[in-house]
C-alpha atoms as a PDB file:
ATOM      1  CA  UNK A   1      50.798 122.636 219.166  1.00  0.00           C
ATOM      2  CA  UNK A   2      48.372 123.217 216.514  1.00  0.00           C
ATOM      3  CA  UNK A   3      48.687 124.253 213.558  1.00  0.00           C
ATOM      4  CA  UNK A   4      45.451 126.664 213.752  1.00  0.00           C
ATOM      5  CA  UNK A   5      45.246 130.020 214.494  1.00  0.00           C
ATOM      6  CA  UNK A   6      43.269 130.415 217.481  1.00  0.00           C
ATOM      7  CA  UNK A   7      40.708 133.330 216.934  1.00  0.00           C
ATOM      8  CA  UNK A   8      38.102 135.067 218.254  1.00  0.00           C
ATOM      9  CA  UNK A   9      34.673 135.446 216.704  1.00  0.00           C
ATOM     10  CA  UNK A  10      34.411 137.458 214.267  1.00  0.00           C
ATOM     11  CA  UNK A  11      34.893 140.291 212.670  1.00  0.00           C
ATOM     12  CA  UNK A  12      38.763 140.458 211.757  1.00  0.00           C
ATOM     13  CA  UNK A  13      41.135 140.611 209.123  1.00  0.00           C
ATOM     14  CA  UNK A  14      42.740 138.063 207.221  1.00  0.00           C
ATOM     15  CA  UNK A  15      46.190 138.840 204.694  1.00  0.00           C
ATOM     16  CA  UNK A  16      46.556 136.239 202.620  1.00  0.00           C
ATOM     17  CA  UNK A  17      49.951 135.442 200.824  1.00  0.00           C
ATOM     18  CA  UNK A  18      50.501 133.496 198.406  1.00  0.00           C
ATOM     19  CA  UNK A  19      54.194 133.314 197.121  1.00  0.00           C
ATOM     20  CA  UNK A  20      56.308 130.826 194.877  1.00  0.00           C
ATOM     21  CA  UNK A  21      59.968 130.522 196.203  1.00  0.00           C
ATOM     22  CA  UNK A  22      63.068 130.687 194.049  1.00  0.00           C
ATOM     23  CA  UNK A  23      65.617 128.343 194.798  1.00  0.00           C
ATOM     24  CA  UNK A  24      67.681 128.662 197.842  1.00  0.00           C
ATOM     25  CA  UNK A  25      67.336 130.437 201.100  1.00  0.00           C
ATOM     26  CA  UNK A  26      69.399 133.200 200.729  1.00  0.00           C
ATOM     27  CA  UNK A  27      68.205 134.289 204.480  1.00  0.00           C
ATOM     28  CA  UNK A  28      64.383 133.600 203.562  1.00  0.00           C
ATOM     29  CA  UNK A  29      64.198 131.032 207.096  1.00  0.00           C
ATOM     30  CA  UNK A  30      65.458 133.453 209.758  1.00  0.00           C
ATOM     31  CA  UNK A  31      63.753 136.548 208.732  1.00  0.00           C
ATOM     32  CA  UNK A  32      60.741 134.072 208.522  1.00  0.00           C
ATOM     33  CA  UNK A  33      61.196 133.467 212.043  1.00  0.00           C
ATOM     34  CA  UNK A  34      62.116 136.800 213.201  1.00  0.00           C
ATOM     35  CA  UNK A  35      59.065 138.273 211.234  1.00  0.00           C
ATOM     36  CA  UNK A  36      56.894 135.489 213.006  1.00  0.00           C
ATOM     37  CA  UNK A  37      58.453 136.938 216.424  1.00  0.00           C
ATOM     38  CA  UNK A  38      57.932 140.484 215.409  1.00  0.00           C
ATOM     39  CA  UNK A  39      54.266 140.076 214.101  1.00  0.00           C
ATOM     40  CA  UNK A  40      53.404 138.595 217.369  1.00  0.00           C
ATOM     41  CA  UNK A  41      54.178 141.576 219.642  1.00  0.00           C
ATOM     42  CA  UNK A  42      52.626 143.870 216.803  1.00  0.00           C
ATOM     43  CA  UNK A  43      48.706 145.455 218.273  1.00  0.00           C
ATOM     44  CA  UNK A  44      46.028 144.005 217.069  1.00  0.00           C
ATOM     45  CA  UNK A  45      47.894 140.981 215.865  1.00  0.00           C
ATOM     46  CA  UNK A  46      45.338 137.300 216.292  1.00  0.00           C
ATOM     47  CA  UNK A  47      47.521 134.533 214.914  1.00  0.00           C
ATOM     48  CA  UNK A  48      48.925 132.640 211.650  1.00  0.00           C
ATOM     49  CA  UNK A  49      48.237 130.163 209.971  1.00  0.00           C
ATOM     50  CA  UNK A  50      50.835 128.503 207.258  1.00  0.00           C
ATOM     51  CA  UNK A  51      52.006 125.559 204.844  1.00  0.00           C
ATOM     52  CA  UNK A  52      54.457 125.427 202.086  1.00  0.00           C
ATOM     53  CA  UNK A  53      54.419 122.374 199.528  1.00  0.00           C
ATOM     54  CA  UNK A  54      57.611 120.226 198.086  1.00  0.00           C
ATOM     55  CA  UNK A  55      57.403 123.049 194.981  1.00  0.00           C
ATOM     56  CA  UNK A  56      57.678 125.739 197.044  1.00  0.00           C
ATOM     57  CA  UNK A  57      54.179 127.447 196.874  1.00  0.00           C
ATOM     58  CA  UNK A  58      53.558 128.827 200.007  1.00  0.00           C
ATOM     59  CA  UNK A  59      50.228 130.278 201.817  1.00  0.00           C
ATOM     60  CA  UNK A  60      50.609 132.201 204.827  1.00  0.00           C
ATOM     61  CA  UNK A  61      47.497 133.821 206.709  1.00  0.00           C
ATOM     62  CA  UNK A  62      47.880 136.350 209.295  1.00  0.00           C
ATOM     63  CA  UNK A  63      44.403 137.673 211.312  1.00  0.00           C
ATOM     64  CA  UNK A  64      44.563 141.057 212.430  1.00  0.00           C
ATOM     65  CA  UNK A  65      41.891 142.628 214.831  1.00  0.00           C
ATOM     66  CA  UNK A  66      40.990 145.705 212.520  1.00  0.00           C
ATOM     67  CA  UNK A  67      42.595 147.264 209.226  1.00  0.00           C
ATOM     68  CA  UNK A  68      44.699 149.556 211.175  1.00  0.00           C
ATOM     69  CA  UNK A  69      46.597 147.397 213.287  1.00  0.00           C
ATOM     70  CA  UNK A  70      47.872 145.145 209.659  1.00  0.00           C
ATOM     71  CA  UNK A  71      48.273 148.778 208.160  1.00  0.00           C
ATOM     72  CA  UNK A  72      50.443 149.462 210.620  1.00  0.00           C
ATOM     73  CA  UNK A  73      52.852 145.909 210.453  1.00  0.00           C
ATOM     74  CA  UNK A  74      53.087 146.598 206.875  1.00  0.00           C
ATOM     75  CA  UNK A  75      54.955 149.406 207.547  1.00  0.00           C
ATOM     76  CA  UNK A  76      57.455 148.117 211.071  1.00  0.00           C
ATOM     77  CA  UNK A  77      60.613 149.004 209.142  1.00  0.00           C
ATOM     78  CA  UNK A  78      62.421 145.412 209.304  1.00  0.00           C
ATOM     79  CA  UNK A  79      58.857 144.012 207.524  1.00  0.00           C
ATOM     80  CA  UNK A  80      59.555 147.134 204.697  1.00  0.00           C
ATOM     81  CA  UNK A  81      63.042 145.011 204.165  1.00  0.00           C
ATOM     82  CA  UNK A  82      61.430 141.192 204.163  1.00  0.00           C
ATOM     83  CA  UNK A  83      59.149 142.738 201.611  1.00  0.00           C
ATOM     84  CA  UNK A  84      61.922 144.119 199.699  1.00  0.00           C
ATOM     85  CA  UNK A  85      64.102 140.599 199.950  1.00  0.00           C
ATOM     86  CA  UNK A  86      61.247 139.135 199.130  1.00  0.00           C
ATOM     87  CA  UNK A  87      60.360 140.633 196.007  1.00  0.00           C
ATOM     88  CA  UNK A  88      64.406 140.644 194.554  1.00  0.00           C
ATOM     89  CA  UNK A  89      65.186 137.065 196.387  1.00  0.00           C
ATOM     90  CA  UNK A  90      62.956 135.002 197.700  1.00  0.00           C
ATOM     91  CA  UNK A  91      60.155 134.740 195.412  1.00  0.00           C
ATOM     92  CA  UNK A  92      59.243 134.264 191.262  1.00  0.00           C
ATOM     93  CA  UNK A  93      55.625 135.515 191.897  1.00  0.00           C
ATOM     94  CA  UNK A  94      53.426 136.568 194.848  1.00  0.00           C
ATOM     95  CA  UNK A  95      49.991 137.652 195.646  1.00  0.00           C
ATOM     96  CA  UNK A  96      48.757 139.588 198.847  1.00  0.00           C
ATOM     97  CA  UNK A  97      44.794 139.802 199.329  1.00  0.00           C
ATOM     98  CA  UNK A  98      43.231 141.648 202.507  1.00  0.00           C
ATOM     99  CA  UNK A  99      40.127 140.126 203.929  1.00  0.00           C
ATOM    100  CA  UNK A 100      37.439 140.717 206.552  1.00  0.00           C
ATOM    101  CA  UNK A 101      36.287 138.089 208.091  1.00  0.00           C
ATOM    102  CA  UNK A 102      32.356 138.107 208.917  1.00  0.00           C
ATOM    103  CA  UNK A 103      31.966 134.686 209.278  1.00  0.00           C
ATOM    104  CA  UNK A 104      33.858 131.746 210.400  1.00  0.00           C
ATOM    105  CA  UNK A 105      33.059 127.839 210.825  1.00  0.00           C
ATOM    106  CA  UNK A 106      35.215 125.133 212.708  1.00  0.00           C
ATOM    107  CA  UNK A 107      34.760 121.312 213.118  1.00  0.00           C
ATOM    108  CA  UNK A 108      34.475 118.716 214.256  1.00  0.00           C
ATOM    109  CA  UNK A 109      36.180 119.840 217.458  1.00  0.00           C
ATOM    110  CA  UNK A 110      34.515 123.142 216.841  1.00  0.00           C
ATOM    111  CA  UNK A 111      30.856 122.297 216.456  1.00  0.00           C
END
């Protein structure tokens, strides 16, 4: 499987988070996984794209077909409480930016 979202041309949305972990899980890998399950069924959702390194810095992308369909997973009630874990137990520091997409390149499969 890889490890790249696959999208259609453009335009879309990209959220980009950015996130340090504290230590411990404290829950953090199974409401990952049942936020990657929820996302998936949400309208409008493309794909993800993620890595984490040995430090725990983390970048997750998630493409959205327009600004309303990520307005509305922000607010799906059991992503409200993964951001609220989130920001008392799972992470020191994060960042969230919102992106559209105008342009996008691939290679070398993608040439």
């Amino acid at each position: 499987m890889s490890r790249f979202a696959p999208l259609p041309e453009p335009p879309y949305y990209a959220v980009i988070f950015t996130a340090q972990r504290t230590e411990g899980d404290f829950g953090y890998g199974a409401m990952a996984d049942q936020m990657g399950e929820l996302a998936q069924n949400q309208p409008g959702y493309l794909g993800v794209e993620s890595t984490r390194d040995d430090a725990g810095l983390g970048i997750t992308v998630s493409y959205w077909a327009d600004e309303d369909s990520l307005k509305d997973w922000k607010d799906v009630a059991q992503h409200l409480l993964a951001q609220k874990l989130g920001k008392t137990r799972w992470y020191s520091y994060y960042t969230l930016r919102v992106a559209k997409v105008e342009r996008a390149y691939a290679g070398p499969e993608g040439r």
